[in-house]
Protein backbone atom coordinates (compact mmCIF):
# COMPACT_ATOMS: atom_id res chain seq x y z
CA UNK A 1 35.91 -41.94 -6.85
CA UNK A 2 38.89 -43.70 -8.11
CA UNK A 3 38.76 -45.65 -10.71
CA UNK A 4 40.60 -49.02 -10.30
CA UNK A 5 40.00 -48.97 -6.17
CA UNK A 6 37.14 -51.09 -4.83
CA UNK A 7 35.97 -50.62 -1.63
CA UNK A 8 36.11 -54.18 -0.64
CA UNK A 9 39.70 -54.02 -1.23
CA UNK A 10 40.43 -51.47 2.34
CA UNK A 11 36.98 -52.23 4.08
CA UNK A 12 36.39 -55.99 4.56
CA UNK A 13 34.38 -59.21 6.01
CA UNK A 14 37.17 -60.32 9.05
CA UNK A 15 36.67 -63.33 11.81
CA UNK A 16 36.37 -60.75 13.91
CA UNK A 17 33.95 -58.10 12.09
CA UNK A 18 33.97 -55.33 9.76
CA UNK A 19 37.70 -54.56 9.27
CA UNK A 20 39.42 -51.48 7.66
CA UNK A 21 42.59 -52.63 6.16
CA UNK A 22 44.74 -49.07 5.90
CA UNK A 23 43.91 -47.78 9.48
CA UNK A 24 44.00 -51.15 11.12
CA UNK A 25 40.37 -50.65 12.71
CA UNK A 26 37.67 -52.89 13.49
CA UNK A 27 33.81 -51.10 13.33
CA UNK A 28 32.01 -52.83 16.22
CA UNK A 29 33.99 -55.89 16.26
CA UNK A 30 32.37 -58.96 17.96
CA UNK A 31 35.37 -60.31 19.86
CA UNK A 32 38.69 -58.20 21.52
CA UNK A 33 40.73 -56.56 18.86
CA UNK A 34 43.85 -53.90 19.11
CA UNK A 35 41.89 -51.20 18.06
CA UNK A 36 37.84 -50.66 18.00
CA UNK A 37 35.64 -48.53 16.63
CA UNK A 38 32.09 -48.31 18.41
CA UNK A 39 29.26 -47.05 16.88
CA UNK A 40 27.09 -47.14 20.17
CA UNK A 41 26.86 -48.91 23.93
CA UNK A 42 24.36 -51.99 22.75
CA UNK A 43 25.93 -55.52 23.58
CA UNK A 44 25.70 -56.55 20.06
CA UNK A 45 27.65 -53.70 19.22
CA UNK A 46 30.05 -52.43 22.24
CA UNK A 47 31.91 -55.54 23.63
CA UNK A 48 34.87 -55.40 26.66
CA UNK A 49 38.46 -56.20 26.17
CA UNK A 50 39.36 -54.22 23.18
CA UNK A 51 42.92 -53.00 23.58
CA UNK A 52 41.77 -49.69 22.10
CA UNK A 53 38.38 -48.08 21.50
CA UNK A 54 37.58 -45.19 19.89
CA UNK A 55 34.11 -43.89 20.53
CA UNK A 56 32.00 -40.74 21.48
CA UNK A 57 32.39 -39.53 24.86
CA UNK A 58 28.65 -41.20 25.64
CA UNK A 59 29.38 -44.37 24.29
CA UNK A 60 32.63 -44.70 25.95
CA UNK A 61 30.88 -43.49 29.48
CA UNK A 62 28.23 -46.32 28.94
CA UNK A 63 30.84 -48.96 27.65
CA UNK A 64 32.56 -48.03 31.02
CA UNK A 65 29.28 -48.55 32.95
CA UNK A 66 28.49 -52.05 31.61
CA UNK A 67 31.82 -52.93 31.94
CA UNK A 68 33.76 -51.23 34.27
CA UNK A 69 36.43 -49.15 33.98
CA UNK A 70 38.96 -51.75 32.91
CA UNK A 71 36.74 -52.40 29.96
CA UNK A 72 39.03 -51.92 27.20
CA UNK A 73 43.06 -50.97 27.63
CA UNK A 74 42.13 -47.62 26.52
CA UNK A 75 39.94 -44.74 25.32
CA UNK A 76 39.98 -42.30 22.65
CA UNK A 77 36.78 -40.18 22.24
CA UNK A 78 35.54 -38.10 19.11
CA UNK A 79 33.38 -35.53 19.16
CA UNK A 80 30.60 -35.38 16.35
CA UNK A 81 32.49 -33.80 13.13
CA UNK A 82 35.64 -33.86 14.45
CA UNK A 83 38.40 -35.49 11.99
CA UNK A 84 40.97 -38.23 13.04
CA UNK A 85 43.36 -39.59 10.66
CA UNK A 86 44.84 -43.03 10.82
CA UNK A 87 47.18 -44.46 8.34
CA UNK A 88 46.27 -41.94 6.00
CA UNK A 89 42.36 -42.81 6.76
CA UNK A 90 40.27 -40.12 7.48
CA UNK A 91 37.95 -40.96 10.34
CA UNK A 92 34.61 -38.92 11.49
CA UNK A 93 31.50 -39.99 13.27
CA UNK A 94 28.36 -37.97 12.63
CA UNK A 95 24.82 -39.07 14.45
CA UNK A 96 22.92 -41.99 14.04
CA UNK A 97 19.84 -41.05 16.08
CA UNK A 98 19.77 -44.35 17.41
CA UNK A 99 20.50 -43.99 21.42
CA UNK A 100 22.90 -41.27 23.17
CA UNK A 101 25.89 -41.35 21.76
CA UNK A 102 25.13 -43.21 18.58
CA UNK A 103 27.21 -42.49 15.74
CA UNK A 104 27.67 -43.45 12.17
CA UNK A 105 31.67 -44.04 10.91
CA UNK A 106 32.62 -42.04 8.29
CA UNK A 107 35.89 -43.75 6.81
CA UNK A 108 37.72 -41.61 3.51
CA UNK A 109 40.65 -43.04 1.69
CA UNK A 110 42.19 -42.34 -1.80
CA UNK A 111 38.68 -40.47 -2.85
CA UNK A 112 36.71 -42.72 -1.30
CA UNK A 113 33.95 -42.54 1.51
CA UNK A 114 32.71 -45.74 3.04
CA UNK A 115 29.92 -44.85 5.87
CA UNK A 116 29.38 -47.35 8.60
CA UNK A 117 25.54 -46.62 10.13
CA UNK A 118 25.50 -48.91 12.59
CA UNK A 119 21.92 -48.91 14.06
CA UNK A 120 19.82 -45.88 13.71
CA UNK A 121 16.50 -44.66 13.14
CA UNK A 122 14.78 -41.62 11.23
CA UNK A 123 12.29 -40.67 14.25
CA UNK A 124 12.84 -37.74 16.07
CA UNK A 125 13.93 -38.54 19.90
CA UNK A 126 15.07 -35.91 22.63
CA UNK A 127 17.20 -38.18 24.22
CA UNK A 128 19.65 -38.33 21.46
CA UNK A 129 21.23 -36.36 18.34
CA UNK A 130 19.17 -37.17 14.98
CA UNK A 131 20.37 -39.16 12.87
CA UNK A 132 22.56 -37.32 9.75
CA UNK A 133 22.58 -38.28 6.41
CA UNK A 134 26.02 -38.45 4.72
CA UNK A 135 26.81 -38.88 0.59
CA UNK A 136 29.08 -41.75 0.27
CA UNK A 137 30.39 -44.13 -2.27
CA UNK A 138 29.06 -47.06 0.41
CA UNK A 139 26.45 -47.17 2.47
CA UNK A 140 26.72 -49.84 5.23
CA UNK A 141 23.61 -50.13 6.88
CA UNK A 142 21.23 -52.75 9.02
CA UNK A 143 18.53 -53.65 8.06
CA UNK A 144 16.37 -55.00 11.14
CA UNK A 145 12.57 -54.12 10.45
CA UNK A 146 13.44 -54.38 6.42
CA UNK A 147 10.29 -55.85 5.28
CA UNK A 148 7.57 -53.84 4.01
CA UNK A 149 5.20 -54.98 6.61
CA UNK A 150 7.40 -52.97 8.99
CA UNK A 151 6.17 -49.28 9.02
CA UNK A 152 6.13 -47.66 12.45
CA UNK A 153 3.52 -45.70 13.78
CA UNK A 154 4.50 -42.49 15.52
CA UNK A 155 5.87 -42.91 18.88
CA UNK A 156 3.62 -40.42 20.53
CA UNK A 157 0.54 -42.06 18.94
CA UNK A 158 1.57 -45.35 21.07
CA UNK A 159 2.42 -43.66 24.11
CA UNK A 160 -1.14 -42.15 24.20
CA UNK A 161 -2.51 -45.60 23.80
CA UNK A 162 -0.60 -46.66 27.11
CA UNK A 163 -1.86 -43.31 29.03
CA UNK A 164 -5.00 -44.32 28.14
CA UNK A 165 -4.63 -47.67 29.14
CA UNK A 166 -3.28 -45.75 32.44
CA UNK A 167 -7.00 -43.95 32.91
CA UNK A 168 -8.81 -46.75 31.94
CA UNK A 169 -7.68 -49.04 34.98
CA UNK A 170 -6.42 -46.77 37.45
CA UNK A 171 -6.64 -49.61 39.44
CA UNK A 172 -3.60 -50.96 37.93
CA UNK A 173 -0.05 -50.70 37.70
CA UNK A 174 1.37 -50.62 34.72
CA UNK A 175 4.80 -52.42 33.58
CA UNK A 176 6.61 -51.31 30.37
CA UNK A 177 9.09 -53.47 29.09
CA UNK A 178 11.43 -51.91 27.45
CA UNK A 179 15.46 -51.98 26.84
CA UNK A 180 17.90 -50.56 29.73
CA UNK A 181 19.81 -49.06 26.96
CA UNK A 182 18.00 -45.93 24.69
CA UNK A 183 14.39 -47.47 24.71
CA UNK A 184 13.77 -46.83 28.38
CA UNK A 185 15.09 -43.42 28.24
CA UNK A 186 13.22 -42.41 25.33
CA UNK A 187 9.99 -43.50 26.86
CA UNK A 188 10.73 -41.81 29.90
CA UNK A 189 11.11 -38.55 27.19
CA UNK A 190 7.86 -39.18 25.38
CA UNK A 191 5.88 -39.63 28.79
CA UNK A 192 7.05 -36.18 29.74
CA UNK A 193 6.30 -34.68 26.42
CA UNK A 194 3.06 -36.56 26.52
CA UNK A 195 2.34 -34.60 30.48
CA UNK A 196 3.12 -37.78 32.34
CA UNK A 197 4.73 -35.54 35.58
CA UNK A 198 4.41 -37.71 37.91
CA UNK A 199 7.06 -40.17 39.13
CA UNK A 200 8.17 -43.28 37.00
CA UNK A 201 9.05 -45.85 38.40
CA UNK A 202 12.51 -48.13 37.55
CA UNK A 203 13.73 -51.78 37.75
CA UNK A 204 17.25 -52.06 39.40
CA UNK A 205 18.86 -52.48 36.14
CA UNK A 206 18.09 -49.52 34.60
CA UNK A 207 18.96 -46.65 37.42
CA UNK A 208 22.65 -46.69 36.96
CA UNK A 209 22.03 -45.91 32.54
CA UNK A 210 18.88 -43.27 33.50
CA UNK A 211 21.81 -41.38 35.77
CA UNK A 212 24.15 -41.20 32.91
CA UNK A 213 21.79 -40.10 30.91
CA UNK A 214 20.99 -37.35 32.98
CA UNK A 215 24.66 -36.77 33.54
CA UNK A 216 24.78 -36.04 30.03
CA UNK A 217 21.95 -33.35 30.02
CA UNK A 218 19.22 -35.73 29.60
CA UNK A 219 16.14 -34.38 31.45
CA UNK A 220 14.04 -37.21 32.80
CA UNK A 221 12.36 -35.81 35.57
CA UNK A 222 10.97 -37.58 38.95
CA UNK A 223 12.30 -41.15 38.32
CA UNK A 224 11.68 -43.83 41.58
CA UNK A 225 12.89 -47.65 42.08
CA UNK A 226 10.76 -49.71 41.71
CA UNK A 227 11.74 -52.10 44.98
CA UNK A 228 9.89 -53.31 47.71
CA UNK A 229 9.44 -49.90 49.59
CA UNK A 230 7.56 -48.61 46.54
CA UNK A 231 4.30 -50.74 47.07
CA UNK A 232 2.12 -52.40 44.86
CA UNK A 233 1.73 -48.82 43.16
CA UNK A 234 -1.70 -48.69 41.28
CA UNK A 235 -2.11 -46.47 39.01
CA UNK A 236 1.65 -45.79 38.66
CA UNK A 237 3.88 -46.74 35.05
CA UNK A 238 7.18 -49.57 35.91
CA UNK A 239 10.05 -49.46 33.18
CA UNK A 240 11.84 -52.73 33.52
CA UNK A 241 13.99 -55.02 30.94
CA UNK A 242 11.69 -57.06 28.88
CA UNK A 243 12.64 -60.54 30.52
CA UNK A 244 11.39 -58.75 33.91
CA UNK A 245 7.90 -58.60 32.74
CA UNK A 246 6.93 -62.03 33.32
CA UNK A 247 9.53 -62.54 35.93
CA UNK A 248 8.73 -63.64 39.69
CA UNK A 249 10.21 -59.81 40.48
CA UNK A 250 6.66 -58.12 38.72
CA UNK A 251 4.39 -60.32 40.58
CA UNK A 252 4.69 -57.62 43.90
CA UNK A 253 2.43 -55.04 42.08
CA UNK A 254 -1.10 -54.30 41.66
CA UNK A 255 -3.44 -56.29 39.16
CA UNK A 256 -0.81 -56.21 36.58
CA UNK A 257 -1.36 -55.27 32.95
CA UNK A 258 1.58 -55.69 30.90
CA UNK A 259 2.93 -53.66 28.14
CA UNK A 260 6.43 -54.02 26.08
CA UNK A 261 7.31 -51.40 23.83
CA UNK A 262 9.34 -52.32 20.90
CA UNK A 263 9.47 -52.36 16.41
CA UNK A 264 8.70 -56.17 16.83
CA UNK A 265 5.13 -55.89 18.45
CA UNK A 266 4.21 -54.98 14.67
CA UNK A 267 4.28 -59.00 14.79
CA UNK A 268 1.63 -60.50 16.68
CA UNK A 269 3.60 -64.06 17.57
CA UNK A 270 6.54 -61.79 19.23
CA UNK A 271 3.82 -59.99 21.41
CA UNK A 272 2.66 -63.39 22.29
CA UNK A 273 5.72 -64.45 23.25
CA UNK A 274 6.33 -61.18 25.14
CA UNK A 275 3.57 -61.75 27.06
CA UNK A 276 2.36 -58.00 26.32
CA UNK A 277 -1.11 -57.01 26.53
CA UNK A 278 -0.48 -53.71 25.74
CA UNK A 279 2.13 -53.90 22.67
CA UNK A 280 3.63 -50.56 21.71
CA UNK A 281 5.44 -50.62 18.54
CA UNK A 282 8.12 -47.97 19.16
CA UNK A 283 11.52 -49.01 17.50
CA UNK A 284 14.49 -47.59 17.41
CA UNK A 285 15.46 -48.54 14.21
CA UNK A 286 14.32 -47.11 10.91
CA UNK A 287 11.29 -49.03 9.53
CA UNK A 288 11.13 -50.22 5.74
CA UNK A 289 10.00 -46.50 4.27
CA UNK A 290 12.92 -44.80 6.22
CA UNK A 291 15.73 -47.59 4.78
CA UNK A 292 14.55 -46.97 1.36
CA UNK A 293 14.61 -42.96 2.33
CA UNK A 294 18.15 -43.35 3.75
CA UNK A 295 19.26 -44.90 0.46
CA UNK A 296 18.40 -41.99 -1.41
CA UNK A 297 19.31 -40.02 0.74
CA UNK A 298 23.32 -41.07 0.84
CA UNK A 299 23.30 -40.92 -2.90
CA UNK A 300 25.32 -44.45 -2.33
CA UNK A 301 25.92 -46.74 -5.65
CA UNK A 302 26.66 -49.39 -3.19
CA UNK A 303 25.04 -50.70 -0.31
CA UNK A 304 26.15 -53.50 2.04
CA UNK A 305 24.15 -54.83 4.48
CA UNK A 306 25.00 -55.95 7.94
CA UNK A 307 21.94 -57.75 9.03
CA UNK A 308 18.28 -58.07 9.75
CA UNK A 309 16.13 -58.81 6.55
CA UNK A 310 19.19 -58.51 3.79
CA UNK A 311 17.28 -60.01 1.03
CA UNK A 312 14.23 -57.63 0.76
CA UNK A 313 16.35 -54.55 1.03
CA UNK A 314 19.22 -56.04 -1.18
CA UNK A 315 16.14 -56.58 -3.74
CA UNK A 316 14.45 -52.98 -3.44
CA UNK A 317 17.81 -51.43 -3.52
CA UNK A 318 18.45 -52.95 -6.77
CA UNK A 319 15.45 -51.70 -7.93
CA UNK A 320 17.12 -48.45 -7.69
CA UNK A 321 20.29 -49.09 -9.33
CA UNK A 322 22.23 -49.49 -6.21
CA UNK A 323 24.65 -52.60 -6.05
CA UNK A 324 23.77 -53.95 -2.83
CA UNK A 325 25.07 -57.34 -0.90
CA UNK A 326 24.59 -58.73 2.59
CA UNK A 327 27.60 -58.84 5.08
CA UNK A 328 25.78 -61.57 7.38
CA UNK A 329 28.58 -60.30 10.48
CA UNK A 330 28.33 -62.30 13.37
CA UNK A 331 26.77 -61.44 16.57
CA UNK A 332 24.52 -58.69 15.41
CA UNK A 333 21.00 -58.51 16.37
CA UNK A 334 18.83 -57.45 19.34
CA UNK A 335 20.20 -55.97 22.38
CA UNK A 336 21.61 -58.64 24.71
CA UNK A 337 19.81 -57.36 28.47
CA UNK A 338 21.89 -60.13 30.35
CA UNK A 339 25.63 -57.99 29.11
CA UNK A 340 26.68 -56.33 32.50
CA UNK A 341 23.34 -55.53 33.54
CA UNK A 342 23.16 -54.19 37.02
CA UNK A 343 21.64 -56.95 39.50
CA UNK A 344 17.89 -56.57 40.36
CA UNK A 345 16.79 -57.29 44.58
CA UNK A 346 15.72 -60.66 45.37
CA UNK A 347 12.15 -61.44 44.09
């Protein structure tokens, strides 16, 4: 690592997001730049009317499908492990694990190695490539469940709790709210693992993302809309977008029990306010133990933090030597479900 550069001085805090001085690249800027870097297809994270956007090919197909194809000016994708430079910046993206595409940004210049996480998670998930750990001089990472209270029980250990839910009242359906975006597909994944073969059934806006999933080599089996022609469909599992759960649109089907699967039904007030009866806590993000095992992990003497719960990971990470601040960028947070969702039928 050289010894009079600091990384602050190439990879900074801009108006318009994390900014990388030397290449002239924003990493998931929050308003139009010249030229983006995307980490993955989430709202908070992919935005339209970038001049430029470098991507993978996944995230640039779902970018497109949120957006159109006049999203940005134009594309540039990178393949996992494959090197770009810029201004004398070495560019990679390995895998975040986070949804399909997903990829961490691997900036080296003059001896140093800045890595860019994103979001990503720890858990394995067969819709996506698992995350990959990468020494660096800086670790830039998020830090959304980072409070010790957040540990995440295995995925398939909550999906059994919903099948059983399933045989319990086979009188009823059951709706699953869940993100368009990497949580839906995922639990259409774990179902199948789990034996689920029969068909699952989909709110309107989450068709078009399940197709390029599949158009990716995503297996997902017998999938159904979920409209009018379906029924009231008893005994049958919905996927819809969390706000759909309480909506006028889930009223059509049969003695209801509802059921919303993300990290945040850890916290009984945001179940509540969910309106789940059934909360499954099944995040993609890494929980509290896998942060603190990413940060050994990268071997990183410094650690900024993008957002979530900076101060209790800022603290631990002290606690192991590691310099560690909080970037507090704008616009980052939970997935946005109203960005370019496709329309749902009339209630």
């Amino acid at each position: 690592m050289a010894a009079t550069l600091r990384p602050e001085s190439w990879v900074q805090v801009s108006a318009a997001g994390l900014y990388c001085l030397p290449a002239d690249l924003y990493i998931d800027p929050h308003r139009a730049v010249d030229r983006a870097l995307l980490t993955h297809g989430h709202s908070d994270h992919a935005r339209a009317g970038h001049r430029s956007v470098l991507a993978t090919e996944p995230t640039l197909a779902i970018l497109k499908a949120r957006y159109g194809e006049s999203a940005a000016g134009s594309y540039q994708a990178l393949a996992y492990g494959q090197r770009l430079s810029l201004n004398g910046v070495e560019i990679s993206l390995v895998p975040a694990g986070h949804v399909l595409g997903s990829a961490q940004a691997v900036l080296e210049w003059q001896g140093q190695r800045v890595v860019v996480s994103g979001d990503f998670k720890r858990r394995p998930d067969p819709t996506c490539a698992p995350f990959q750990p990468v020494p660096c001089d800086v670790f830039v990472t998020e830090a959304t469940f980072g409070l010790p209270v957040f540990r995440h029980p295995p995925a398939e250990q909550e999906i059994a709790r919903l099948l059983h839910s399933v045989r319990l009242f086979p009188e009823s359906c059951h709706i699953v709210g869940a993100y368009s975006l990497g949580k839906a597909q995922r639990l259409i994944a774990l179902l199948r693992q789990a034996g689920w073969d029969r068909p699952l059934f989909l709110h309107g806006a989450m068709e078009r993302l399940c197709q390029l999933y599949q158009s990716f080599g995503v297996e997902l089996g017998w999938l159904r809309p979920a409209n009018r022609d379906a029924g009231p469909l008893p005994g049958e599992i919905v996927l819809a977008p969390p706000s759909a759960v309480a909506d006028r649109w889930a009223r059509r089907f049969a003695e209801l029990v509802t059921a919303v699967a993300s990290g945040w039904m850890r916290v009984r007030a945001r179940a509540r306010q969910a309106r789940a009866e059934l909360p499954l806590v099944i995040s993609d993000h890494a929980d509290w133990d896998e942060l603190l095992e990413t940060l050994d992990d990268v071997g990183a003497p410094e650690v900024w933090v993008t957002h979530g719960n900076e101060e209790a990971l800022i603290h631990a990470a002290g606690l192991k030597g590691i310099r560690a601040r909080a970037l507090a960028l704008i616009g980052r947070g939970e997935e946005d479900e109203t960005a370019a969702a496709a329309p749902a039928e009339a209630p």
